[in-house]
N, C-alpha and C. Protein backbone atom coordinates (compact mmCIF):
# COMPACT_ATOMS: atom_id res chain seq x y z
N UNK A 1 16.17 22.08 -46.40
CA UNK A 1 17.00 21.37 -47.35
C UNK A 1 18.08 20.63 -46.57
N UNK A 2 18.46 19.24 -46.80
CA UNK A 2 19.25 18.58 -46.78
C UNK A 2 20.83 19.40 -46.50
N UNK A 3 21.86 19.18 -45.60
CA UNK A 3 23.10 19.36 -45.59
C UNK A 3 23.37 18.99 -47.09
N UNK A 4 23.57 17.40 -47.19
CA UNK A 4 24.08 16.91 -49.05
C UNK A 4 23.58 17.04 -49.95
N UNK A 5 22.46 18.00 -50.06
CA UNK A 5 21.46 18.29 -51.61
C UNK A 5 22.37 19.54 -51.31
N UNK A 6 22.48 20.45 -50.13
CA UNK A 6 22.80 21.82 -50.50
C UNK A 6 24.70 21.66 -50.90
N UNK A 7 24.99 20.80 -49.91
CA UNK A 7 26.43 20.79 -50.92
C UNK A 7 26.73 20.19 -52.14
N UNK A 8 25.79 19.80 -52.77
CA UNK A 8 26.11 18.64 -54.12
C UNK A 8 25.16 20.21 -55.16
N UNK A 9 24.52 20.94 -54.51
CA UNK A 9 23.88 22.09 -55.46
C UNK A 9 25.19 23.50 -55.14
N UNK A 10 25.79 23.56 -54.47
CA UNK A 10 26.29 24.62 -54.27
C UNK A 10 28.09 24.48 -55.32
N UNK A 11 28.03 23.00 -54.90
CA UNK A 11 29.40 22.30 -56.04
C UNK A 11 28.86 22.59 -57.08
N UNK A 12 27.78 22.26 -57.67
CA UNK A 12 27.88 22.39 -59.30
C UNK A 12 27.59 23.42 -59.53
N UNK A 13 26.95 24.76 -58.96
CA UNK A 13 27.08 26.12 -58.94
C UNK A 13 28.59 26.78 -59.06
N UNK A 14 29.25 26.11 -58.24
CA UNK A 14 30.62 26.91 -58.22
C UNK A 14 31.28 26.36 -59.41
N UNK A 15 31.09 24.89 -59.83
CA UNK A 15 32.00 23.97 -61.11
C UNK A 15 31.77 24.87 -62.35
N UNK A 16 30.39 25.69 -62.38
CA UNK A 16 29.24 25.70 -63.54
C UNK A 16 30.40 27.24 -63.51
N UNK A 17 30.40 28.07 -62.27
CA UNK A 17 31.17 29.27 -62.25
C UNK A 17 32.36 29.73 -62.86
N UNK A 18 33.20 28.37 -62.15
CA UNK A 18 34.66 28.82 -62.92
C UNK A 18 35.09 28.22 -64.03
N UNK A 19 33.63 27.37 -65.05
CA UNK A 19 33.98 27.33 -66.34
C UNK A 19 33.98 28.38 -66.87
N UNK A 20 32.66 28.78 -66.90
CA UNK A 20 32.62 30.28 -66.82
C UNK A 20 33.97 31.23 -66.88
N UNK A 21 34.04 31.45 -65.46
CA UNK A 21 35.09 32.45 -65.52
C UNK A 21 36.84 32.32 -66.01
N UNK A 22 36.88 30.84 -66.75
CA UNK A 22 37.96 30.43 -67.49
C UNK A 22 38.04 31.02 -68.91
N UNK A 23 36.92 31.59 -69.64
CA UNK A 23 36.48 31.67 -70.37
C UNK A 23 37.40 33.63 -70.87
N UNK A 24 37.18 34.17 -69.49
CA UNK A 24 37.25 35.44 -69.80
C UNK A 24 38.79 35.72 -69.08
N UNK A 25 39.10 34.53 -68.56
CA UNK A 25 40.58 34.89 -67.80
C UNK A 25 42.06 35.20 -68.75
N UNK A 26 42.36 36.36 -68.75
CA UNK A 26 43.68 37.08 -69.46
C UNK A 26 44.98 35.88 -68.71
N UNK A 27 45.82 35.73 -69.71
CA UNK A 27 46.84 35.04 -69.20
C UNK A 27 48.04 35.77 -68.44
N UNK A 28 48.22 35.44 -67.40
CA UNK A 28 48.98 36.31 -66.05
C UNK A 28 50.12 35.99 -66.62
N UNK A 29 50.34 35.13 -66.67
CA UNK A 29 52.45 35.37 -66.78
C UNK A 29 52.78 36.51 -67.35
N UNK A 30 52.25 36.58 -69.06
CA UNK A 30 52.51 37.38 -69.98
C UNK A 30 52.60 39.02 -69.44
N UNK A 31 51.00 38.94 -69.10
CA UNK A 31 50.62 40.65 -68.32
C UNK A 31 51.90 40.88 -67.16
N UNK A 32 51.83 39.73 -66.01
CA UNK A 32 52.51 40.26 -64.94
C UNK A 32 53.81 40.40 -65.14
N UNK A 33 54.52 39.78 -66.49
CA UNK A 33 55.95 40.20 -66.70
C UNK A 33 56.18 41.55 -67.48
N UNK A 34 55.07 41.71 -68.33
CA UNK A 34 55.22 43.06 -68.67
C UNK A 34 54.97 44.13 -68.23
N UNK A 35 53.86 44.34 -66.97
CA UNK A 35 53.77 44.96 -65.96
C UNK A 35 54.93 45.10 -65.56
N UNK A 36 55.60 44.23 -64.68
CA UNK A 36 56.93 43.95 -63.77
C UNK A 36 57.89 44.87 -64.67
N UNK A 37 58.20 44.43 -65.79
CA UNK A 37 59.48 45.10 -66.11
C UNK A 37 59.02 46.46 -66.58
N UNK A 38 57.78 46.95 -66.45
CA UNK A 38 57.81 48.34 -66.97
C UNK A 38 57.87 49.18 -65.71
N UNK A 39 57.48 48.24 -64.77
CA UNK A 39 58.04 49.09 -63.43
C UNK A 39 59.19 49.43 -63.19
N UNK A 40 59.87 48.32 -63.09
CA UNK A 40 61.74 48.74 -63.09
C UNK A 40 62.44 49.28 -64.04
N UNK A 41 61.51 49.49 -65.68
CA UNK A 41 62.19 50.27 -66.67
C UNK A 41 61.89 52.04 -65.40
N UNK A 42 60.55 52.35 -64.86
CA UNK A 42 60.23 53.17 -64.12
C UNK A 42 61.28 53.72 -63.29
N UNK A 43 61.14 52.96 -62.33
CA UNK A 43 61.96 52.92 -61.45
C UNK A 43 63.74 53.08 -62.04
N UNK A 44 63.67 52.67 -62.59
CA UNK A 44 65.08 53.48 -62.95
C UNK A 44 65.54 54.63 -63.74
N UNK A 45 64.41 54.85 -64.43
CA UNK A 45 64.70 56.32 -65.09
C UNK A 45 64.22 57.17 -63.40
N UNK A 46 63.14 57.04 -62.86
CA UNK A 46 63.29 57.97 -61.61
C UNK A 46 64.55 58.00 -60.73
N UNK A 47 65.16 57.03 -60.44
CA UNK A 47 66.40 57.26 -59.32
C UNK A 47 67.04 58.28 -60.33
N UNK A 48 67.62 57.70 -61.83
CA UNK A 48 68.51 58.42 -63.14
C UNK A 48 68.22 59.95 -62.95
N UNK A 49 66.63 60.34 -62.92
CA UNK A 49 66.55 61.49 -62.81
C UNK A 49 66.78 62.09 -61.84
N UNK A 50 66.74 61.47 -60.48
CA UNK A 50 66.90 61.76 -59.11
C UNK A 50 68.53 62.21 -58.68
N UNK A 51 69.53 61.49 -59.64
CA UNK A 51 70.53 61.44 -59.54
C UNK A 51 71.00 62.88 -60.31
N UNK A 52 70.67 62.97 -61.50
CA UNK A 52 71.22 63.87 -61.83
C UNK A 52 70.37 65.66 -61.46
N UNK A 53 68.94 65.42 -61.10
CA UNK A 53 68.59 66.24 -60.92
C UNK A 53 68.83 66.97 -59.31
N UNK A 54 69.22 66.18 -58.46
CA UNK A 54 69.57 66.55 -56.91
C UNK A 54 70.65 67.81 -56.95
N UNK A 55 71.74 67.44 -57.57
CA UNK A 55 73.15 68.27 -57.85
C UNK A 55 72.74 69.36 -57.91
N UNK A 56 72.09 69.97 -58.77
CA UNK A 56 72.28 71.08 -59.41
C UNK A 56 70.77 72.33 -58.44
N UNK A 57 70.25 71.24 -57.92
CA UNK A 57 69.09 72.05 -57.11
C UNK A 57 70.08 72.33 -55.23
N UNK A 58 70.64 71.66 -55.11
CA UNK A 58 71.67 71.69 -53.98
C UNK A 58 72.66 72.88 -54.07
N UNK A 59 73.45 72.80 -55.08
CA UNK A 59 74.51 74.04 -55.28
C UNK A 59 73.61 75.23 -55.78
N UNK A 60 72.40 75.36 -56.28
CA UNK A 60 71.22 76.52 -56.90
C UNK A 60 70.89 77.63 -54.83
N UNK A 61 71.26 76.55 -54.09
CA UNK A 61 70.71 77.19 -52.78
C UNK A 61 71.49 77.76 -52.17
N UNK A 62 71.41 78.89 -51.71
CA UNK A 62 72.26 79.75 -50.92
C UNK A 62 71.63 80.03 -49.66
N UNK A 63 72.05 79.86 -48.30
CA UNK A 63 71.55 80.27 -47.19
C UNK A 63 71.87 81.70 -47.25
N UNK A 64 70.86 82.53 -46.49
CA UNK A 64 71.01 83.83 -46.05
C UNK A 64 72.26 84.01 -45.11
């Protein structure tokens, strides 16, 4: 086969593809901002807990 039959067949394979896969694509902004901020809602109740839970496991210890 031809170099330009196989690239003029391999283009409309890939064109034919990502109509295709436009079809089933979830919209990212939306997801990745609500992802994002449920991380840092995360992330801050863990330090919150980190903070208040350190204290009291520190003074709980007594060396021999």
């Amino acid at each position: 086969m031809h170099a330009d039959v196989h690239h003029l067949l391999y283009a409309a394979e890939s064109a034919e593809l990502r109509s295709k896969a436009g079809e089933f694509r979830l919209p990212r902004a939306g997801l990745r901002t609500r992802v994002g901020w449920t991380l840092v809602e995360v992330g801050l109740r863990l330090t919150a807990q980190g903070r208040d839970a350190a204290a009291p496991r520190a003074a709980a210890f007594h060396p021999a």
